[in-house]
Protein backbone atom coordinates (compact mmCIF):
# COMPACT_ATOMS: atom_id res chain seq x y z
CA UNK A 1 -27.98 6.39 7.29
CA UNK A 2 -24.95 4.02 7.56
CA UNK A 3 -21.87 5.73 7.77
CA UNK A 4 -20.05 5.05 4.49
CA UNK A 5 -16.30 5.05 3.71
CA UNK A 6 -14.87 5.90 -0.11
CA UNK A 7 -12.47 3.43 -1.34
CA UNK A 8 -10.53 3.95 -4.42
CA UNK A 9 -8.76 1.15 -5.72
CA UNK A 10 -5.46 2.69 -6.98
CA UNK A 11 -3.16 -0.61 -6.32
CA UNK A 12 -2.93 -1.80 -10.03
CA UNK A 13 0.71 -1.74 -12.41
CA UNK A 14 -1.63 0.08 -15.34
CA UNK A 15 0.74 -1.95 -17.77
CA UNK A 16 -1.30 -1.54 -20.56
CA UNK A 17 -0.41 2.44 -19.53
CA UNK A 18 3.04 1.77 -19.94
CA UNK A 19 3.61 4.15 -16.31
CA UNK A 20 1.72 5.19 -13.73
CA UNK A 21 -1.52 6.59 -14.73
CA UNK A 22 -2.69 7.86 -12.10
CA UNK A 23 -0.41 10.58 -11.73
CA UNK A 24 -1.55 11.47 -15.57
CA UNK A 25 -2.94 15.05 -15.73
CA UNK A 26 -6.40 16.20 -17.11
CA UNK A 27 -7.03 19.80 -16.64
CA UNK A 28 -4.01 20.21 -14.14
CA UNK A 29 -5.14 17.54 -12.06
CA UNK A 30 -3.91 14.17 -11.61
CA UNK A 31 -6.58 11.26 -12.63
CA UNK A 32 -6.16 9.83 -9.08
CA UNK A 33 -6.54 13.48 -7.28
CA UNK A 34 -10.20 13.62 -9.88
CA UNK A 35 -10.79 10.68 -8.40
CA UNK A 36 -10.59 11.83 -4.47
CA UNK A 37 -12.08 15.31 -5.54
CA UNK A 38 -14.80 13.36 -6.90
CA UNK A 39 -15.79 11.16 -3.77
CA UNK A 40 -14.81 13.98 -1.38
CA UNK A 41 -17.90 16.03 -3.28
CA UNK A 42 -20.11 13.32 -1.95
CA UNK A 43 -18.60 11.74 1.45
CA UNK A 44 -15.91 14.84 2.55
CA UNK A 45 -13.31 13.59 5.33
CA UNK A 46 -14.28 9.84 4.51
CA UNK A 47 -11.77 9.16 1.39
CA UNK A 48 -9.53 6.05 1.00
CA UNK A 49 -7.05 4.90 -1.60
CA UNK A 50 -5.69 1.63 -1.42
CA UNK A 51 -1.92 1.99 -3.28
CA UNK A 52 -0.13 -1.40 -4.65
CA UNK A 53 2.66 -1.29 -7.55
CA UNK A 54 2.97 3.02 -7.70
CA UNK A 55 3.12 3.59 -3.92
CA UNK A 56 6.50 5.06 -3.25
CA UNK A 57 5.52 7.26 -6.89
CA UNK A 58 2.03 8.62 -5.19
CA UNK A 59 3.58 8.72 -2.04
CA UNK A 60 6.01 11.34 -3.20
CA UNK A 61 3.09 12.93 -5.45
CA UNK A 62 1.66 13.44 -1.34
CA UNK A 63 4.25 14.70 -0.23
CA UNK A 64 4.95 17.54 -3.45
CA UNK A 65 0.82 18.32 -2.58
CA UNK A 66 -0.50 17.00 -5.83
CA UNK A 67 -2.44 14.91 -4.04
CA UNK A 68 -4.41 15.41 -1.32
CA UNK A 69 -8.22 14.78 0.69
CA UNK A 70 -8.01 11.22 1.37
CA UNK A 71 -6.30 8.78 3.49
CA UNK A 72 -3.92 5.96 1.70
CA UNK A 73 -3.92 2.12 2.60
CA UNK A 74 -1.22 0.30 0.95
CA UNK A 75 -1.91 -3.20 -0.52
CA UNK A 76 1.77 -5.01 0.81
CA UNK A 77 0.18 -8.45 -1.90
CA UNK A 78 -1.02 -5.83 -4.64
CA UNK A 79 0.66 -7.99 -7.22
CA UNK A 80 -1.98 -10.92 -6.31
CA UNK A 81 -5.03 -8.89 -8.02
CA UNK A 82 -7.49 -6.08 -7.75
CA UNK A 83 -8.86 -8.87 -4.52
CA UNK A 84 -5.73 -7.66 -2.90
CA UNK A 85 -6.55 -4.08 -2.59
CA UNK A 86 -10.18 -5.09 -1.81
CA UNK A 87 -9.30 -7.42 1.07
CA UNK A 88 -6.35 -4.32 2.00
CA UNK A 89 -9.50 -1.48 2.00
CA UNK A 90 -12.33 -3.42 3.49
CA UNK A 91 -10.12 -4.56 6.11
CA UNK A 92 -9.19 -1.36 7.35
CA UNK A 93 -12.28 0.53 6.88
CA UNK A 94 -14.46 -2.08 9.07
CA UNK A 95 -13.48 -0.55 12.06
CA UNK A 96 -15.08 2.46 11.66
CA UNK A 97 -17.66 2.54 9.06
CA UNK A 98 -20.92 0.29 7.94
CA UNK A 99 -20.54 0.31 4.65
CA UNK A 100 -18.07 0.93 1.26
CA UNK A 101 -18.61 2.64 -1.89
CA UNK A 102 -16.05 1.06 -4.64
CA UNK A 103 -14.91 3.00 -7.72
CA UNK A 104 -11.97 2.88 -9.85
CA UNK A 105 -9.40 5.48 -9.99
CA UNK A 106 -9.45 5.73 -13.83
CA UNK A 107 -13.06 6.05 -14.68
CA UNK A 108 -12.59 9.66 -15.65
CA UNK A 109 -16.01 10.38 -16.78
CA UNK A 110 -18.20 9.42 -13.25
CA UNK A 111 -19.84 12.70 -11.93
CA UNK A 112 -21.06 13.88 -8.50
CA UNK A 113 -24.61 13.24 -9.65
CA UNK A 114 -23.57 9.09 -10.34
CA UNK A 115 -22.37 9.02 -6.38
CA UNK A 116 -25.04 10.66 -4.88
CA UNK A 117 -27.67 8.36 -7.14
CA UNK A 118 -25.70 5.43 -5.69
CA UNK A 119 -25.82 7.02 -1.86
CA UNK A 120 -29.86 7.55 -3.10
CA UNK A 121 -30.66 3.97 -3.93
CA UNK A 122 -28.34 2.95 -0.55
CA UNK A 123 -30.68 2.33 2.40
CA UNK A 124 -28.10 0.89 4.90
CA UNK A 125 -28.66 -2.69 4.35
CA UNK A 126 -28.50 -3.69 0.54
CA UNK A 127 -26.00 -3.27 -2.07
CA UNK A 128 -26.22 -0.44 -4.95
CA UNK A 129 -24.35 -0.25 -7.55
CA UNK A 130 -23.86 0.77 -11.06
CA UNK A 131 -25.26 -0.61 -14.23
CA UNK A 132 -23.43 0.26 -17.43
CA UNK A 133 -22.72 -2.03 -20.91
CA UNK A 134 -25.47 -4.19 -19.77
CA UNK A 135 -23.57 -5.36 -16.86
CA UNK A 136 -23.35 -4.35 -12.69
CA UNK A 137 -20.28 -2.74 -11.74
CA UNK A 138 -18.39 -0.53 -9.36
CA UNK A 139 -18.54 2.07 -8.25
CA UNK A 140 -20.79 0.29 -5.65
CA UNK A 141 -21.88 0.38 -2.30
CA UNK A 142 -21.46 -2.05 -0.18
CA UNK A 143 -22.37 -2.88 3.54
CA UNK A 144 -20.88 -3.95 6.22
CA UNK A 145 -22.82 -7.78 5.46
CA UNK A 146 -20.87 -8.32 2.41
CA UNK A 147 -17.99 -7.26 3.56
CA UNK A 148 -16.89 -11.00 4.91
CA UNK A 149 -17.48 -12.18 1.32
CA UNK A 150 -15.38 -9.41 -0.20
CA UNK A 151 -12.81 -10.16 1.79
CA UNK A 152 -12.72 -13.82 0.68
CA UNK A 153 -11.97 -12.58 -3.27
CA UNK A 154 -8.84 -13.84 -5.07
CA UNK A 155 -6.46 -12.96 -7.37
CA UNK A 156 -7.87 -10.65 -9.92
CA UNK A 157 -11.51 -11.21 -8.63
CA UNK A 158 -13.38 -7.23 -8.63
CA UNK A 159 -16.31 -6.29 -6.18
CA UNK A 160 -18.14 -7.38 -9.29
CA UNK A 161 -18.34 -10.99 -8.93
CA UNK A 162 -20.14 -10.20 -5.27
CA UNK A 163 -22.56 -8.02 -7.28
CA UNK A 164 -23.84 -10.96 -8.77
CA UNK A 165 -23.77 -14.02 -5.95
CA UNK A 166 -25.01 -12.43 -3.33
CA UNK A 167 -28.14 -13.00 -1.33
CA UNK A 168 -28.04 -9.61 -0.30
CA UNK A 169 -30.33 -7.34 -2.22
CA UNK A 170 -29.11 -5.16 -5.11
CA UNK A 171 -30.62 -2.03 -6.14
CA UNK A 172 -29.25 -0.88 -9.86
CA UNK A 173 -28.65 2.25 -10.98
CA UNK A 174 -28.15 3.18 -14.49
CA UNK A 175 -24.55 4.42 -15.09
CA UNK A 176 -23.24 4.81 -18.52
CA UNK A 177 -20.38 7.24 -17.52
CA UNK A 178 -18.51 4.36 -15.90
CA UNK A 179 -18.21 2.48 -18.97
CA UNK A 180 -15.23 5.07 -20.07
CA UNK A 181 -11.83 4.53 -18.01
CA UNK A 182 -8.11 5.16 -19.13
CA UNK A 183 -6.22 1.77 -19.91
CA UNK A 184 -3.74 3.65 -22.66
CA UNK A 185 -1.87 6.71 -22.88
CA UNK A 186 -4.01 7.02 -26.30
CA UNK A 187 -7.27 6.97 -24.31
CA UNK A 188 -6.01 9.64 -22.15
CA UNK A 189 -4.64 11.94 -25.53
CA UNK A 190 -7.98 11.12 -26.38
CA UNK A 191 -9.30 12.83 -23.10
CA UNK A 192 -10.19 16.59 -23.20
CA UNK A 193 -7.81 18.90 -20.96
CA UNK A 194 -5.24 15.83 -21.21
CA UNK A 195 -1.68 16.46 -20.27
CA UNK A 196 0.95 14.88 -21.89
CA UNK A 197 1.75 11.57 -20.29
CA UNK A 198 1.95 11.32 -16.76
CA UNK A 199 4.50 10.17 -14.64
CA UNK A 200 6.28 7.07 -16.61
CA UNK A 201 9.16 6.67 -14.20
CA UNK A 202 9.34 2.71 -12.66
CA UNK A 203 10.87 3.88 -9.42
């Protein structure tokens, strides 16, 4: 088996958040340190977070220990789009590994079980990746093939579009979890074991 790099794409403003989400709590935790818990319970020692607009915030979060098990790339051109972080991640993690599995920091209700079904479907060479609201999406594995076309994304351009222009084969797996993420402080009220608000401080 290829060996496979996490990368969590953490780079965004979350404006529709009003703050920065991922320092939110849910059961204690922050949604970004679910998030690295969550890919560390399928690839351990292999976890990446590409930061953008909250760096110096998680970067202090780091340092205070709430969060930890992963390795952070910072996105210098996060402002450009999600293709920033992308380009930031893939480029770092082609040195060492053969392929990338994609999620989201804020889709709070992916499990174990939806990784390892992704690693499952994964035979080294295609892609794999989620299905969910009728639609492919991340999280999604990619290898090392596509990563030359990932790294030609702009602006606000996701993994996604590759899932669906690319000659390499795609297995699908059926995903429904990733459909729910946190875009609102509401959504995350809405979440059980939600604490209240998260870190809303701009510097």
């Amino acid at each position: 088996m290829a060996e496979v790099a996490a990368l969590i794409l953490a780079g965004g403003a979350s404006s529709r958040f009003g703050g920065c989400k991922l320092l939110a709590e849910i059961d204690g935790r922050t949604l970004l340190q679910r998030s690295i818990d969550l890919a560390s319970g399928v690839l351990p020692g292999h976890v990446h977070v590409v930061t953008g607009a909250w760096h110096t915030q998680l970067m202090a979060a780091k340092a205070q220990g709430r969060l930890c098990g992963a390795e952070f790339i910072h996105a210098a051109d996060w402002s450009e789009g999600m293709a920033a972080s992308l380009r930031a991640g893939i480029n770092t993690l082609s040195v060492n590994y053969e392929a990338v599995l994609v999620l989201l920091a804020d889709q709070v209700a992916l499990t174990k079980a939806d990784l390892a079904a992704l690693l499952e479907a994964f035979d080294g060479h295609n892609i794999a990746c989620g299905v969910y609201g009728g639609r492919r999406g991340v999280p999604a594995i990619f290898p090392r093939s596509s990563f030359p076309r990932l790294g030609q994304l702009g602006g606000d351009q996701g993994a996604k579009a590759v899932l669906y222009e690319t000659t390499i084969p795609v297995r699908e797996c059926s995903m429904p979890n990733a459909q729910r993420d946190i875009d609102t402080p509401e959504q995350l009220e809405a979440w059980p074991g939600s604490g209240a608000g998260g870190d809303t401080s701009q510097q």
